[in-house]
C-alpha atoms as a PDB file:
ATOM      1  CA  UNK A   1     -76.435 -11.471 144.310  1.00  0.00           C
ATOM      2  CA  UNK A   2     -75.841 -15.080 144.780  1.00  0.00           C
ATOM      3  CA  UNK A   3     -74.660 -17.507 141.864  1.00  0.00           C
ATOM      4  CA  UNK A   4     -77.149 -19.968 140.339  1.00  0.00           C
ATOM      5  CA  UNK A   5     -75.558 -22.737 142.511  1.00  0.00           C
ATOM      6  CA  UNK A   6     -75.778 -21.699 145.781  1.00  0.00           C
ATOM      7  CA  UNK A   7     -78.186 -20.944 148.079  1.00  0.00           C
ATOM      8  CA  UNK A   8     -78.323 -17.763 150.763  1.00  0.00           C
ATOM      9  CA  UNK A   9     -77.435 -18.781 153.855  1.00  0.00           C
ATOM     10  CA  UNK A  10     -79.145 -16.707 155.455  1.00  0.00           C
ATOM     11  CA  UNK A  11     -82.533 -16.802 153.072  1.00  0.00           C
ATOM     12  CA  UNK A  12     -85.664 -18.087 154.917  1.00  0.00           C
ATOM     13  CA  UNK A  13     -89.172 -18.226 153.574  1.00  0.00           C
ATOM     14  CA  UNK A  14     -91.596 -18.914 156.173  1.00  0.00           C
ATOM     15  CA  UNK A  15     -95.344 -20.590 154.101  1.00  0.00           C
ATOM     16  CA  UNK A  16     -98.099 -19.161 155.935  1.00  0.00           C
ATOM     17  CA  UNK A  17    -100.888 -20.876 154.278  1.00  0.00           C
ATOM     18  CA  UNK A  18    -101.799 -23.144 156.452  1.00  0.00           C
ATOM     19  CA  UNK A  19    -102.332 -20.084 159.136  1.00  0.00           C
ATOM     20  CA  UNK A  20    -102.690 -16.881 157.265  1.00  0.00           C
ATOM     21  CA  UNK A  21    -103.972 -18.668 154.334  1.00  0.00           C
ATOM     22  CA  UNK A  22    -106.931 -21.103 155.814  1.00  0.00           C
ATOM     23  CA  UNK A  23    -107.784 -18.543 158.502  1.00  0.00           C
ATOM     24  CA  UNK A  24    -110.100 -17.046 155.913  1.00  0.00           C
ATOM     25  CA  UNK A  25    -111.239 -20.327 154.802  1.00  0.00           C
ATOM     26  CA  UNK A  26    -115.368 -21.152 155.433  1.00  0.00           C
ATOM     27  CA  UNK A  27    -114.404 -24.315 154.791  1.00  0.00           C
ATOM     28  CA  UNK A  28    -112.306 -26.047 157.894  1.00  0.00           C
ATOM     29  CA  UNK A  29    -109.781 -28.132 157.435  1.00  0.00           C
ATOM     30  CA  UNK A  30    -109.572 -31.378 159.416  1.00  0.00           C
ATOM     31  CA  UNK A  31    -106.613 -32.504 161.344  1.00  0.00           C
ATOM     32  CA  UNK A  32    -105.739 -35.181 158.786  1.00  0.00           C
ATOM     33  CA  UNK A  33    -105.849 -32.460 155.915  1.00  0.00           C
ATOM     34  CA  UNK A  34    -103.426 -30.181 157.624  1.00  0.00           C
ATOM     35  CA  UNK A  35    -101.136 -33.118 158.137  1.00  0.00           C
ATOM     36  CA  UNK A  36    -100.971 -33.448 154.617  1.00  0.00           C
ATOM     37  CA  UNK A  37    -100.641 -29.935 153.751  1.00  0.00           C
ATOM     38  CA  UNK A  38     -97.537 -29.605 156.412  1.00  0.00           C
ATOM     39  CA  UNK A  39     -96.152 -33.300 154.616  1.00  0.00           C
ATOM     40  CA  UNK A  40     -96.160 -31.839 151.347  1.00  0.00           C
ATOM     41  CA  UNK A  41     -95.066 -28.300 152.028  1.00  0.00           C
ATOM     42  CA  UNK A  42     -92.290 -30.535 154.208  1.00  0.00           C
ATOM     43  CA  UNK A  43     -91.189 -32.316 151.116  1.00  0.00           C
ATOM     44  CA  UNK A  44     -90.935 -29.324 148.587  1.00  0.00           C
ATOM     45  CA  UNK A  45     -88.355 -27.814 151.090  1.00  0.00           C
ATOM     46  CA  UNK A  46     -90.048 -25.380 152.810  1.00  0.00           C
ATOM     47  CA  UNK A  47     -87.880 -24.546 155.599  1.00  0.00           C
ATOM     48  CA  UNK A  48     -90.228 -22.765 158.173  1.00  0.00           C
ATOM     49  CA  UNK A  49     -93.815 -23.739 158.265  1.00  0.00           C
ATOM     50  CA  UNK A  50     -96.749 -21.847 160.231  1.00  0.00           C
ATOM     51  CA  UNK A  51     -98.852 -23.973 161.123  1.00  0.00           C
ATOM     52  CA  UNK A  52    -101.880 -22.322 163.096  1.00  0.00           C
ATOM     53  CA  UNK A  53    -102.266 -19.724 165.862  1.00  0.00           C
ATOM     54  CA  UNK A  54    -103.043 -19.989 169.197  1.00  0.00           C
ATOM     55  CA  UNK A  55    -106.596 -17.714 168.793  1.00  0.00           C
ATOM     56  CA  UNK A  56    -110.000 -18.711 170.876  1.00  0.00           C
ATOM     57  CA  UNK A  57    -111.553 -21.350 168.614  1.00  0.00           C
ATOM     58  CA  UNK A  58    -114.926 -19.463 169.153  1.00  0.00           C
ATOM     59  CA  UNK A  59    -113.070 -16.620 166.910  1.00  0.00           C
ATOM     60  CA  UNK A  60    -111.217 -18.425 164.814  1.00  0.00           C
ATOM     61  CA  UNK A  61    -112.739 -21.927 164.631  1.00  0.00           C
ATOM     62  CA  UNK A  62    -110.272 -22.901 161.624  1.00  0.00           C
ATOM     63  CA  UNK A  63    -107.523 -22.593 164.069  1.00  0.00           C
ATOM     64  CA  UNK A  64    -108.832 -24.857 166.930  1.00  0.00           C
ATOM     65  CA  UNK A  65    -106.874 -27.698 166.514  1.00  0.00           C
ATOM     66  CA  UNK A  66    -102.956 -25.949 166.696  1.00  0.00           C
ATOM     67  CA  UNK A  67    -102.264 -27.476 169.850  1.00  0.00           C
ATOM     68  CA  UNK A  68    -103.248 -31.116 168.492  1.00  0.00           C
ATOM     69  CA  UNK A  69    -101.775 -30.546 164.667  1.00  0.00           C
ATOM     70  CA  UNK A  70     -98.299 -29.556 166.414  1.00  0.00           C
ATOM     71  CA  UNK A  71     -98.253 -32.242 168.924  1.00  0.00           C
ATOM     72  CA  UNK A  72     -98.921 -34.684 166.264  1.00  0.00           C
ATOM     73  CA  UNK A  73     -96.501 -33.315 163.363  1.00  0.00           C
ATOM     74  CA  UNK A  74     -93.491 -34.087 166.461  1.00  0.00           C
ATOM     75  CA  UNK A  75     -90.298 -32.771 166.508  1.00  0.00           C
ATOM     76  CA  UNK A  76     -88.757 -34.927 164.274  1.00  0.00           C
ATOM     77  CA  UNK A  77     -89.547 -32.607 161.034  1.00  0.00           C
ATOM     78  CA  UNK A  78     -86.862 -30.959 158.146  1.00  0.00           C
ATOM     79  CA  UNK A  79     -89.029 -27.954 158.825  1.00  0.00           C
ATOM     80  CA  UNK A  80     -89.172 -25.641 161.242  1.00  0.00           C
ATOM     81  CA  UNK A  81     -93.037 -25.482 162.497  1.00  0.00           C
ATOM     82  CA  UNK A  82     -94.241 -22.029 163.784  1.00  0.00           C
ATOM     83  CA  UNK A  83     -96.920 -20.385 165.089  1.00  0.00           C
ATOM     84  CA  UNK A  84     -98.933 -17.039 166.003  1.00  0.00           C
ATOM     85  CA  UNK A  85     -99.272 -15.808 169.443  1.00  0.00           C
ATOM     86  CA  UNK A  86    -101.479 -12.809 170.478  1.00  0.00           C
ATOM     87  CA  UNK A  87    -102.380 -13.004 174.023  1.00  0.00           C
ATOM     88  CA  UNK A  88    -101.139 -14.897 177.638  1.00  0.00           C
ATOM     89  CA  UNK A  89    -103.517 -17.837 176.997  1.00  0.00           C
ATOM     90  CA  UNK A  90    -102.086 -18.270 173.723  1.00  0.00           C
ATOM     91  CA  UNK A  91     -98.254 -18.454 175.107  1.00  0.00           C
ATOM     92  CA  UNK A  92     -99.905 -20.818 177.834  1.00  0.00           C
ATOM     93  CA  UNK A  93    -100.667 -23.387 174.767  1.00  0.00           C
ATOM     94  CA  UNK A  94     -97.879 -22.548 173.108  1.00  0.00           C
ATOM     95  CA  UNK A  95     -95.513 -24.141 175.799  1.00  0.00           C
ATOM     96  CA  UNK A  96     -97.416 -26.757 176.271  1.00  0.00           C
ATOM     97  CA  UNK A  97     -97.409 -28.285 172.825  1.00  0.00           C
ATOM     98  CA  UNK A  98     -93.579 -27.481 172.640  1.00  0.00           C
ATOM     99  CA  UNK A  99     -93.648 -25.783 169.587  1.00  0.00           C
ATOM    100  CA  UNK A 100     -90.476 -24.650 168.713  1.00  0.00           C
ATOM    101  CA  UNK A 101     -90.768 -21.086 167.050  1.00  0.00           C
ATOM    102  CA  UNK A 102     -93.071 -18.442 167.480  1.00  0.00           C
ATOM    103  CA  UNK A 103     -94.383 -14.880 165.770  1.00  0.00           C
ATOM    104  CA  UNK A 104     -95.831 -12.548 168.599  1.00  0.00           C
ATOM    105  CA  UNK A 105     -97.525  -9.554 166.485  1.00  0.00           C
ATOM    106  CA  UNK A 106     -99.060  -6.165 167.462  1.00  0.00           C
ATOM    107  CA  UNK A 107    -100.830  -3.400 165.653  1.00  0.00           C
ATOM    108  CA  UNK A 108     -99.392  -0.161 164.614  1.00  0.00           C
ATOM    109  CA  UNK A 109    -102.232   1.462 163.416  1.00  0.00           C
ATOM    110  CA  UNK A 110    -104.625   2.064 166.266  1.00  0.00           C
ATOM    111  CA  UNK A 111    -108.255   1.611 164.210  1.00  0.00           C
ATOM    112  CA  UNK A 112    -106.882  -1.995 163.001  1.00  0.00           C
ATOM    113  CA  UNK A 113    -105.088  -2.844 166.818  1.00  0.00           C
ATOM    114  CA  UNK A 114    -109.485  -2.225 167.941  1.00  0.00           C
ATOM    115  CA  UNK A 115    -110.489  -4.471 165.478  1.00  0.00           C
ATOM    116  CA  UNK A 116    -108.181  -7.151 165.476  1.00  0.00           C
ATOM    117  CA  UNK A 117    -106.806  -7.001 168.911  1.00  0.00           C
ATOM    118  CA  UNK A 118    -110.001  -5.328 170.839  1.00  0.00           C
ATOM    119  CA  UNK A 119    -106.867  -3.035 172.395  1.00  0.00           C
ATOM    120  CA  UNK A 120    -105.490   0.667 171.511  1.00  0.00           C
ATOM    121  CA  UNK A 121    -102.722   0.574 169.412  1.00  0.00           C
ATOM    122  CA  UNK A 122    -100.744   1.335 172.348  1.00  0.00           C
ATOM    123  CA  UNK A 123    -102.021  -0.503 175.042  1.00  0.00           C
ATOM    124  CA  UNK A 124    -101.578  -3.819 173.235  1.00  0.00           C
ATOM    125  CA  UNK A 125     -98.392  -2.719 172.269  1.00  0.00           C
ATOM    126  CA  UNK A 126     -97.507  -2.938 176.035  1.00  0.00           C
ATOM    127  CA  UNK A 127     -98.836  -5.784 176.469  1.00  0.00           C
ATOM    128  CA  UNK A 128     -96.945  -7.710 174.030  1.00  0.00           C
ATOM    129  CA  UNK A 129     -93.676  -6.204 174.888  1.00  0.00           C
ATOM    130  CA  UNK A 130     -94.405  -7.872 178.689  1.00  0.00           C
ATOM    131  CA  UNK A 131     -95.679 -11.248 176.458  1.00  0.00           C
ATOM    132  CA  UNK A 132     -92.468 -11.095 174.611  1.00  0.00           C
ATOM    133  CA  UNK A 133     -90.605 -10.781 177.699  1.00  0.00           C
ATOM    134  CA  UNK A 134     -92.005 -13.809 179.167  1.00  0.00           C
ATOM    135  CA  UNK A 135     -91.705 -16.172 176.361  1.00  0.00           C
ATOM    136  CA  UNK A 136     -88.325 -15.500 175.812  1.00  0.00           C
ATOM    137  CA  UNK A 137     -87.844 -16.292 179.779  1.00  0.00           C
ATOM    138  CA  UNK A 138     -89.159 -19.766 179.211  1.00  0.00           C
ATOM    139  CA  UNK A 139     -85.565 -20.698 177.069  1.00  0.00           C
ATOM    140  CA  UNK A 140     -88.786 -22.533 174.868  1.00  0.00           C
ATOM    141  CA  UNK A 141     -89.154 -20.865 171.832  1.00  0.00           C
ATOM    142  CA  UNK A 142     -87.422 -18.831 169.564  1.00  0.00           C
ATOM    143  CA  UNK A 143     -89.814 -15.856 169.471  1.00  0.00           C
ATOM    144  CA  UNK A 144     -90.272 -13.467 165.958  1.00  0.00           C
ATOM    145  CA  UNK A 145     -91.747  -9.932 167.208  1.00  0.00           C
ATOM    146  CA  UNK A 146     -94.174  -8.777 164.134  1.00  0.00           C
ATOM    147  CA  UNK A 147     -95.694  -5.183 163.321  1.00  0.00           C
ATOM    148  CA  UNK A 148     -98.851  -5.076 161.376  1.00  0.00           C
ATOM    149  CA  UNK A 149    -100.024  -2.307 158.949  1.00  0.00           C
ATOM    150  CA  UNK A 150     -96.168  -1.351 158.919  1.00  0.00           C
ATOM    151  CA  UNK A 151     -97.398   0.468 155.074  1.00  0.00           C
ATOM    152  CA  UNK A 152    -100.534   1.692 155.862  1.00  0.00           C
ATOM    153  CA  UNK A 153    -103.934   0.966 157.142  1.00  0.00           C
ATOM    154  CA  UNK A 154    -107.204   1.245 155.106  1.00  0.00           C
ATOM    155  CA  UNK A 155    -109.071   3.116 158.171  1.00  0.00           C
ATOM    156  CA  UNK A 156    -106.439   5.577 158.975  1.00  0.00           C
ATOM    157  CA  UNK A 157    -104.461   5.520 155.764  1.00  0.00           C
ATOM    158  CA  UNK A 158    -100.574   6.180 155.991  1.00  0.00           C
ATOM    159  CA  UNK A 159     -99.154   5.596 159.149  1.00  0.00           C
ATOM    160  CA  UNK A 160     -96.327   7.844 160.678  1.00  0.00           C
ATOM    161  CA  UNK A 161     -92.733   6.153 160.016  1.00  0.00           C
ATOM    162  CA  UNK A 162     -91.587   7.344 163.752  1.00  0.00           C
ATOM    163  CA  UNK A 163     -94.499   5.225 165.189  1.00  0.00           C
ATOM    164  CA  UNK A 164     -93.523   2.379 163.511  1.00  0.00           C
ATOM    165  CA  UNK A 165     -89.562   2.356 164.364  1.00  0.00           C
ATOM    166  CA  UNK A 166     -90.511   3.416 168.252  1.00  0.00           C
ATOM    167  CA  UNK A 167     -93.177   0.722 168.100  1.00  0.00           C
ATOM    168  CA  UNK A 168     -89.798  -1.505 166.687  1.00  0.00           C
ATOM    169  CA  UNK A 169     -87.685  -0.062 169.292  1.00  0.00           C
ATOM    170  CA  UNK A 170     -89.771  -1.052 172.125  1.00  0.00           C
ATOM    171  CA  UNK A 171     -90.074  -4.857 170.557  1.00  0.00           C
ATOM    172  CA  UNK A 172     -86.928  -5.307 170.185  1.00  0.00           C
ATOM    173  CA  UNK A 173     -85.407  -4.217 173.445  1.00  0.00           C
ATOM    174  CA  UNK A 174     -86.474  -7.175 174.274  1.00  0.00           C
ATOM    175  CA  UNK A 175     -83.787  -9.376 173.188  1.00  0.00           C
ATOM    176  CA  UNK A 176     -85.777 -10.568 169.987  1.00  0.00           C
ATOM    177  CA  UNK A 177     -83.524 -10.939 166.759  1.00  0.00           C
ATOM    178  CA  UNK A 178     -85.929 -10.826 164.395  1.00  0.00           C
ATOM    179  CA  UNK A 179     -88.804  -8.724 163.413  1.00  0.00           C
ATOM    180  CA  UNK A 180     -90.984  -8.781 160.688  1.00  0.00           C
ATOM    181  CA  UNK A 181     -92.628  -5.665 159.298  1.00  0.00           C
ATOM    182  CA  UNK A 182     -96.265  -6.730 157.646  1.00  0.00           C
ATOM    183  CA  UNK A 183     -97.995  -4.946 154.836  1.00  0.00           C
ATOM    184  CA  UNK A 184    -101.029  -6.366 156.009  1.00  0.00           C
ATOM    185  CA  UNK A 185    -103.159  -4.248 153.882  1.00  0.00           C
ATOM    186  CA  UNK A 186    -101.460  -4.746 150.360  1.00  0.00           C
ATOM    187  CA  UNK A 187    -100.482  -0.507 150.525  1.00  0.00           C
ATOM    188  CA  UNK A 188     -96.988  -0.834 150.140  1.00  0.00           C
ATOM    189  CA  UNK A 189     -94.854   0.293 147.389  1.00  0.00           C
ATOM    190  CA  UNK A 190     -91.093  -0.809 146.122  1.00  0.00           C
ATOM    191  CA  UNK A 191     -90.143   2.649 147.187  1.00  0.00           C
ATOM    192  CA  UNK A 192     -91.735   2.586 150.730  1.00  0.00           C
ATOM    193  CA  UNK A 193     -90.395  -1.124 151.523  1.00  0.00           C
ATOM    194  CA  UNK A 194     -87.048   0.158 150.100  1.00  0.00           C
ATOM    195  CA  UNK A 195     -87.149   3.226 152.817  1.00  0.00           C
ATOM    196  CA  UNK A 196     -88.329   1.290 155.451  1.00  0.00           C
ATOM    197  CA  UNK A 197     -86.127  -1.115 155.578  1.00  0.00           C
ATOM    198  CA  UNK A 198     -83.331   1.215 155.043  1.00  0.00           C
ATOM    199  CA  UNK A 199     -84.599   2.917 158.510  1.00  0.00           C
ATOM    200  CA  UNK A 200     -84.606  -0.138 160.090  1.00  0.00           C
ATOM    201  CA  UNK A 201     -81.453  -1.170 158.858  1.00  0.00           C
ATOM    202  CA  UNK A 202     -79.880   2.167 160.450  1.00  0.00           C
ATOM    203  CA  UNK A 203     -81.555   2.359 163.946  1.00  0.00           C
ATOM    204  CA  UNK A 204     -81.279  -1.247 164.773  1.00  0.00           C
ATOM    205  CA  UNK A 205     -78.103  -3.088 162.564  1.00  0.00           C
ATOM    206  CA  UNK A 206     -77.858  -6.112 164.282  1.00  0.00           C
ATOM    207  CA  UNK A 207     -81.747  -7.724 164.054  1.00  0.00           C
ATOM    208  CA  UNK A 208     -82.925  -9.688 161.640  1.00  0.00           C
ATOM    209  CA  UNK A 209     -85.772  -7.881 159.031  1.00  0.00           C
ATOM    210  CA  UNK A 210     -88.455 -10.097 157.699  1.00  0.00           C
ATOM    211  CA  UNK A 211     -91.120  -8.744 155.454  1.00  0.00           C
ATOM    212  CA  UNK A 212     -94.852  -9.977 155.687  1.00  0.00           C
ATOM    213  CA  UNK A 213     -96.723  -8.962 152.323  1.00  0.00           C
ATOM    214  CA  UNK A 214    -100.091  -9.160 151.097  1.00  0.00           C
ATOM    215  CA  UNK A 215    -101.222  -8.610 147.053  1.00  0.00           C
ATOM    216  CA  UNK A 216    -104.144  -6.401 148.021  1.00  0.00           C
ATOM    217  CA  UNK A 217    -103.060  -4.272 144.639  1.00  0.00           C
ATOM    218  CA  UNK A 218    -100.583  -6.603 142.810  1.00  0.00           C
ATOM    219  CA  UNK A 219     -97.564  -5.357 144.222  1.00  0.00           C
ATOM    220  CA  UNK A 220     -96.536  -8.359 146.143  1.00  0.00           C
ATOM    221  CA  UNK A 221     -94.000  -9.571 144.028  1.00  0.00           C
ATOM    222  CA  UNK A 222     -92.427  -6.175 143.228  1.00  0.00           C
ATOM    223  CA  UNK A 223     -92.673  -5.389 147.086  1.00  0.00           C
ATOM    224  CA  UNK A 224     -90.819  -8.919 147.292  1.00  0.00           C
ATOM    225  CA  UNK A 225     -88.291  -8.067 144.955  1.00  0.00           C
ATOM    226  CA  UNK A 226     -87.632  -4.331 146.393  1.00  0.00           C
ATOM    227  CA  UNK A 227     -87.124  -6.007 149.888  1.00  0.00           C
ATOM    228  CA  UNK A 228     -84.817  -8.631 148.533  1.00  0.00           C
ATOM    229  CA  UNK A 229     -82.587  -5.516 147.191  1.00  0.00           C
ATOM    230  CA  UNK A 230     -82.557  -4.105 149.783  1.00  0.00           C
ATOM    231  CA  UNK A 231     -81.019  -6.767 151.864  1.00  0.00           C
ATOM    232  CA  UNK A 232     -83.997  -8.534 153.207  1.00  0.00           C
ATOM    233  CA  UNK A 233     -83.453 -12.066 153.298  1.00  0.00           C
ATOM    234  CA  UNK A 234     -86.305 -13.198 155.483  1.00  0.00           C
ATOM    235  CA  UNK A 235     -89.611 -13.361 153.780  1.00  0.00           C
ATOM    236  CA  UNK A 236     -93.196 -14.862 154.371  1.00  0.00           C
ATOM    237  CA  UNK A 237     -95.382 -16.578 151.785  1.00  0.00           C
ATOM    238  CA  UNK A 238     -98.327 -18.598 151.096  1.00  0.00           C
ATOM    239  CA  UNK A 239     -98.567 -21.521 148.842  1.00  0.00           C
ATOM    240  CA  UNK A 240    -101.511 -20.672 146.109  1.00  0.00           C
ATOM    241  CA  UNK A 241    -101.392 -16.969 147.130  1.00  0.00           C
ATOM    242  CA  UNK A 242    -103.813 -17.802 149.767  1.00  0.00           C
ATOM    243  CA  UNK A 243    -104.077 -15.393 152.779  1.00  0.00           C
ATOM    244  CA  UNK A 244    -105.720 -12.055 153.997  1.00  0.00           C
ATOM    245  CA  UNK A 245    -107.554 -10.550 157.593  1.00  0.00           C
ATOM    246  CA  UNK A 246    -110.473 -11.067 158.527  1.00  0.00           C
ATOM    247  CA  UNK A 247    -110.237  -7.583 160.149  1.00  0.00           C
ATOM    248  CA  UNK A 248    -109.356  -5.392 157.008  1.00  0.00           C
ATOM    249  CA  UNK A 249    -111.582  -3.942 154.377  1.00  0.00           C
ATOM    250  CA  UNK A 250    -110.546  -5.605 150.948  1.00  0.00           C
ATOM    251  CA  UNK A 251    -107.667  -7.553 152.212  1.00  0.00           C
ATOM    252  CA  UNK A 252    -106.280 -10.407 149.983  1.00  0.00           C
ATOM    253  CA  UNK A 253    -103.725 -12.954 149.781  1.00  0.00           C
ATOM    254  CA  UNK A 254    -100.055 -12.879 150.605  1.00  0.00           C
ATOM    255  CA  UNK A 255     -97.283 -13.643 147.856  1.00  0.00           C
ATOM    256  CA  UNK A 256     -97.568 -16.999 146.294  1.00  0.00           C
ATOM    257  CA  UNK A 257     -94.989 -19.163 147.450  1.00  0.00           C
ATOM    258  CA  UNK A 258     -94.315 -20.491 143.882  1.00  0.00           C
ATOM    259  CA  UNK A 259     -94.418 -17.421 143.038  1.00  0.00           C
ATOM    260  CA  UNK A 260     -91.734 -16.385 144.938  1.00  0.00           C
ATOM    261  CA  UNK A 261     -89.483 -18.884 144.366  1.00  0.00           C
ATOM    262  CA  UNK A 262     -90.124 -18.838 140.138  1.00  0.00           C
ATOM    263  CA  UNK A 263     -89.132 -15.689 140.877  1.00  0.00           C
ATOM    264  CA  UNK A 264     -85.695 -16.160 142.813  1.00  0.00           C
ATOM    265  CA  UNK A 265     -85.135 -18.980 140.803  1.00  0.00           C
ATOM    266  CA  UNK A 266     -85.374 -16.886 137.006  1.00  0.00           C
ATOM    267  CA  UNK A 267     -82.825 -14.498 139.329  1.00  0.00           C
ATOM    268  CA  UNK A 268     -80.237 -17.057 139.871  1.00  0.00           C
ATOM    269  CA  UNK A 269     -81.153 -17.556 143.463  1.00  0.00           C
ATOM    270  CA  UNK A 270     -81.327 -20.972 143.961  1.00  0.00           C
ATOM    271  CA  UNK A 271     -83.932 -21.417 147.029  1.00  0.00           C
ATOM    272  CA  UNK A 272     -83.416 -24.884 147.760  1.00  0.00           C
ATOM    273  CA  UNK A 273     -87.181 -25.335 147.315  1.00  0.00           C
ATOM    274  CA  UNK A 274     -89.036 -27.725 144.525  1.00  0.00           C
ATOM    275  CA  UNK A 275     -91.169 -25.692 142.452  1.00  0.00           C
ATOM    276  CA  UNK A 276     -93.337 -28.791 141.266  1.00  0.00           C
ATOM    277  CA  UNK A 277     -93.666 -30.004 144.624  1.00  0.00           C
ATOM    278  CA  UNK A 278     -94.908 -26.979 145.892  1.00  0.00           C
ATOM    279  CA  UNK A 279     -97.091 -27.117 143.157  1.00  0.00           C
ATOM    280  CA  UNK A 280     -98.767 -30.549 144.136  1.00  0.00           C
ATOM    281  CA  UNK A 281     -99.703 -28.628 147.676  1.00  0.00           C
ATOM    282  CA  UNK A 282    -101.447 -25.646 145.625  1.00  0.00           C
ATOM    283  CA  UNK A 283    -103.388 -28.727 143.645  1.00  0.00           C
ATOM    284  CA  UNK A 284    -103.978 -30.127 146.785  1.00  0.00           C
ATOM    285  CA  UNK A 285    -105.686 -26.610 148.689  1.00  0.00           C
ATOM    286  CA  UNK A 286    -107.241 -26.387 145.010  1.00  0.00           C
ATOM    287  CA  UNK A 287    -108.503 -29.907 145.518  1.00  0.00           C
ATOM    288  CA  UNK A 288    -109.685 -29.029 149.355  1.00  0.00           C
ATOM    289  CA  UNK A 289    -111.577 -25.633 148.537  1.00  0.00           C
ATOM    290  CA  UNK A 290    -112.673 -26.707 144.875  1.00  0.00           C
ATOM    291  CA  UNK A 291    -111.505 -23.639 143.540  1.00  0.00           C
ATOM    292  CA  UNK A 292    -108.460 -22.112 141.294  1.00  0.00           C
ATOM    293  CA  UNK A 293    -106.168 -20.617 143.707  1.00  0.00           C
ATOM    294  CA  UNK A 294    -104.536 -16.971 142.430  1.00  0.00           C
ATOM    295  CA  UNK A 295    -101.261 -17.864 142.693  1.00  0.00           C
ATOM    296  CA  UNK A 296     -99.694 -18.394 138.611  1.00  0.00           C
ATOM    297  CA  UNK A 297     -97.159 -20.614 138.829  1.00  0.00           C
ATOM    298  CA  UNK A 298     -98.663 -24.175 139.481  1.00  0.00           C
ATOM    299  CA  UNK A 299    -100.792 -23.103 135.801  1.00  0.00           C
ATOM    300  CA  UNK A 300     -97.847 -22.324 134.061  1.00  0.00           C
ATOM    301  CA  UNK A 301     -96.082 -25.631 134.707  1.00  0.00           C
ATOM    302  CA  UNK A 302     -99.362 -27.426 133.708  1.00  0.00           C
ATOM    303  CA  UNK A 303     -99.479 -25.467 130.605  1.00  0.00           C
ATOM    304  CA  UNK A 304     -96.046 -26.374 129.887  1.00  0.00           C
ATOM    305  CA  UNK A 305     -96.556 -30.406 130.533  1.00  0.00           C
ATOM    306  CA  UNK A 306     -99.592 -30.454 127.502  1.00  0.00           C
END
């Protein structure tokens, strides 16, 4: 474990909140708002930023502005902006925004893959291995390959571990570096994200593991913690706790990005990131959706301040 003075290398947390997070929102955000949700996440030290997704506004209307938000934010950012690809359209308007980094994400379960994706499991599978293949062609943008319901799916329930690591196997012959395993559903234990990982870790030594998790059950942080033992050093999080699919029963937020790094910090893993500032973004969605986010960190540090 790393001294209270320095900070992993190699430790990335990518805030999703302004995709995964306001994806759920009723409420849409206007360009101008997301500006100043990237500024101040941009500030705190956040040092990879989703921004949107490139998704058919008719779908998902709170995303219909990615192309513009990107093209306006620049290049000339301390963070890293990113963004969510599913289909060819998607990587069309991807390239020609010139965002910089990408997550390209498939289904394991095959119930969730017809709901989210309109696909079999399989079938879009395939079709995002050949999607993968062709943004990486481009020498454009660094591409993250993703695998959804990694820990379970509320329609089919467990899903089998050797679908998942072929499913991997297939992504990552490729040429990607890094994949992310998501618990979209919240069903993931310490033990299960300790075993999978330790899999992955085995079959494929030389990628990159990052860990997608949602608090559907109030594991997130534990989940967080189990990863980070077991050698994971690439997480995703969203500021206020904010977060969820529109496509799964129950779903809720992902791990609080304050959260998160109260947590690191407390372990003598110095993130790099400013708590308070990060605070003054969840005060700021608070402000936006006029509502108390679930994320516990931005309360504490007010209760401590009276």
């Amino acid at each position: 474990m790393s001294s209270s003075n320095s900070i992993p290398i190699s430790l990335m947390l990518e805030d999703q909140s302004m995709r995964d997070g306001l994806q759920m929102e009723s409420r849409i955000f206007s360009l101008e708002e997301k500006i100043k949700c990237f500024e101040l996440l941009q500030e705190a030290g956040i040092p990879r930023i989703q921004v949107g997704s490139f998704v058919h506004p008719k779908i998902v209307p709170q995303m219909a502005d990615t192309d513009q938000l990107i093209q306006t934010i620049g290049k000339e950012t301390t963070a890293t902006p990113s963004a969510l690809i599913l289909n060819d359209r998607g990587l069309e308007r991807a390239l020609a925004c010139g965002i910089p980094h990408v997550s390209m994400s498939v289904s394991v379960s095959d119930s969730h893959s017809r709901k989210n994706a309109k696909k079999p499991a399989n079938e879009a599978l395939e079709g995002m291995i050949r999607l993968i293949e062709n943004a990486l062609s481009s020498k454009k943008l660094e591409v993250r390959a993703e695998l959804q319901c990694v820990f379970g799916c509320v329609y089919e329930g467990a899903i089998d571990e050797k679908t998942v690591l072929s499913a991997g196997e297939k992504m990552l012959k490729t040429g990607v570096t890094e994949i992310s395993l998501a618990d979209s559903t919240g069903m993931a234990t310490p033990p299960a994200i300790r075993e999978m990982v330790r899999r992955f870790e085995t079959e494929f030594p030389d990628i990159r593991i990052s860990l997608h998790l949602h608090d559907t059950r109030g594991l997130g942080l534990a989940n967080f913690y189990a990863g980070y033992e077991a050698g994971v050093r690439s997480f995703d999080v969203c500021t206020g706790g904010l977060g969820g699919c529109p496509f799964i029963k129950g779903a809720a937020g992902n791990v609080a990005t304050e959260d998160a790094i109260n947590m690191l910090e407390t372990m003598g893993i110095h993130t790099g990131i400013d708590l308070e500032k990060v605070c003054e973004a969840v005060n700021y969605y608070e402000t936006c959706l006029e509502r108390q986010l679930p994320g516990k960190m931005k309360r504490v540090l007010a209760f401590r301040s009276t």
